[in-house]
Protein backbone atom coordinates (compact mmCIF):
# COMPACT_ATOMS: atom_id res chain seq x y z
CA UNK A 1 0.00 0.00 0.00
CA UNK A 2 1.57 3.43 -0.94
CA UNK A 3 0.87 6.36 1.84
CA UNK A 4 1.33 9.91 0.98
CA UNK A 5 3.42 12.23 3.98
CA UNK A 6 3.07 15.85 3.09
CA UNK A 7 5.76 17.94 4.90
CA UNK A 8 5.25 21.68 5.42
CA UNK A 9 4.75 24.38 7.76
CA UNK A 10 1.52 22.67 8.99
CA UNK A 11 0.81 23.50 12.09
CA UNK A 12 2.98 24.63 14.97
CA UNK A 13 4.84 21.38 16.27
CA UNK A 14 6.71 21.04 12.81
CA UNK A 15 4.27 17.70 12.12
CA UNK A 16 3.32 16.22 8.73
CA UNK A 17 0.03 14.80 7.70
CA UNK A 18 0.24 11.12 5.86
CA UNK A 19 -2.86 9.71 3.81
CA UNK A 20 -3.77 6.28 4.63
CA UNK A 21 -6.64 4.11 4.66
CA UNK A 22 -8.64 6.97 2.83
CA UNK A 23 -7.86 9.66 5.27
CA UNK A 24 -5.48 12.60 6.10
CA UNK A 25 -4.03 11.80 9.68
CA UNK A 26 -1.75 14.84 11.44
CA UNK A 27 1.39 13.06 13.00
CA UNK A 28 3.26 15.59 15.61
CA UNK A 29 6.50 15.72 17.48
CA UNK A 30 8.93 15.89 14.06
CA UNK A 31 11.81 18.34 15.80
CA UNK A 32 11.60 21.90 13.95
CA UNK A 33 15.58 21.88 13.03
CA UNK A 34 15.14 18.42 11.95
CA UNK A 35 12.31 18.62 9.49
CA UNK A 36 13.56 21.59 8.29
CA UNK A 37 17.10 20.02 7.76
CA UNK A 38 15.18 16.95 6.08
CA UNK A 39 12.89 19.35 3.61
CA UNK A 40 15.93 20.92 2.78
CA UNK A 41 17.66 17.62 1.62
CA UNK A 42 14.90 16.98 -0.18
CA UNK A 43 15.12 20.27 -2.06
CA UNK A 44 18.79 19.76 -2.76
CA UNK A 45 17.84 16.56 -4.31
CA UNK A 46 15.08 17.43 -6.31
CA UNK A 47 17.29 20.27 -7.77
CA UNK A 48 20.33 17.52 -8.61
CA UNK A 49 17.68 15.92 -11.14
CA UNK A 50 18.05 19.32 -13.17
CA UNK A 51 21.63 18.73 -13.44
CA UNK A 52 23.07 17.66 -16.99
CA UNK A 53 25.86 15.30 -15.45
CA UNK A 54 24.06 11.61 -14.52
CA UNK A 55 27.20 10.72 -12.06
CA UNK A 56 27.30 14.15 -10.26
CA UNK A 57 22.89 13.95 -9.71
CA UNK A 58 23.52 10.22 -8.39
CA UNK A 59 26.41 11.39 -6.42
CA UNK A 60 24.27 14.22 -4.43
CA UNK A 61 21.45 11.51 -4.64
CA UNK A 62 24.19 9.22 -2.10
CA UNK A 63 25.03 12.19 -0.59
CA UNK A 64 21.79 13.43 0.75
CA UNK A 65 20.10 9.58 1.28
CA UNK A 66 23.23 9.23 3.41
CA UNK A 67 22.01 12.72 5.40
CA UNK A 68 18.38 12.40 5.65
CA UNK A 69 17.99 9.03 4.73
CA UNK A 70 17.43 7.71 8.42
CA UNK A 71 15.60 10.68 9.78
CA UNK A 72 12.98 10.40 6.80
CA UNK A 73 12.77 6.36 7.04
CA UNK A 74 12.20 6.57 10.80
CA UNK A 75 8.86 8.31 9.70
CA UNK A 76 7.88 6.55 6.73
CA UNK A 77 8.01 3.16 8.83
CA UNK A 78 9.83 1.31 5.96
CA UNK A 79 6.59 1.64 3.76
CA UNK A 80 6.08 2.55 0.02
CA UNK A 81 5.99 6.12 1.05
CA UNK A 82 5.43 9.27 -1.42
CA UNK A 83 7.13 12.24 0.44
CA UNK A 84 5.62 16.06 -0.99
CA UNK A 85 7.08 19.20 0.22
């Protein structure tokens, strides 16, 4: 089952809201410096797919997984997760 975890400036305890089972749920208690560190992986990596140079995108691609890649996994719960900032 794919879930959907919307990151954001939702709310004031730096949460995200994740669709499952046909509903929006809010889940709170994401740190403020560490969601923002995590969206701003993200962004870094979405930018790298601009990039004309295959090895230098998959290289920031290692780079940031290797960041944020625990931080964001300890909130998808190892599921089929699509992450939208």
């Amino acid at each position: 089952m794919v879930q959907f975890m919307v990151l954001g400036n939702i709310g004031s305890d730096a949460g995200y809201w994740v669709y499952r089972d046909g509903h929006w749920e809010h889940v709170g208690g994401w740190g403020v410096d560490s969601i923002r560190e995590v969206q701003a992986g993200l962004a870094v990596l979405k930018a790298s797919t601009q990039l004309r140079t295959p090895e230098l995108a998959e290289s920031i691609a290692r780079l940031v997984a290797g960041a944020i890649g625990s931080e964001l996994a300890e909130h998808t719960g190892g599921e089929h997760t699509v992450v939208i900032t």
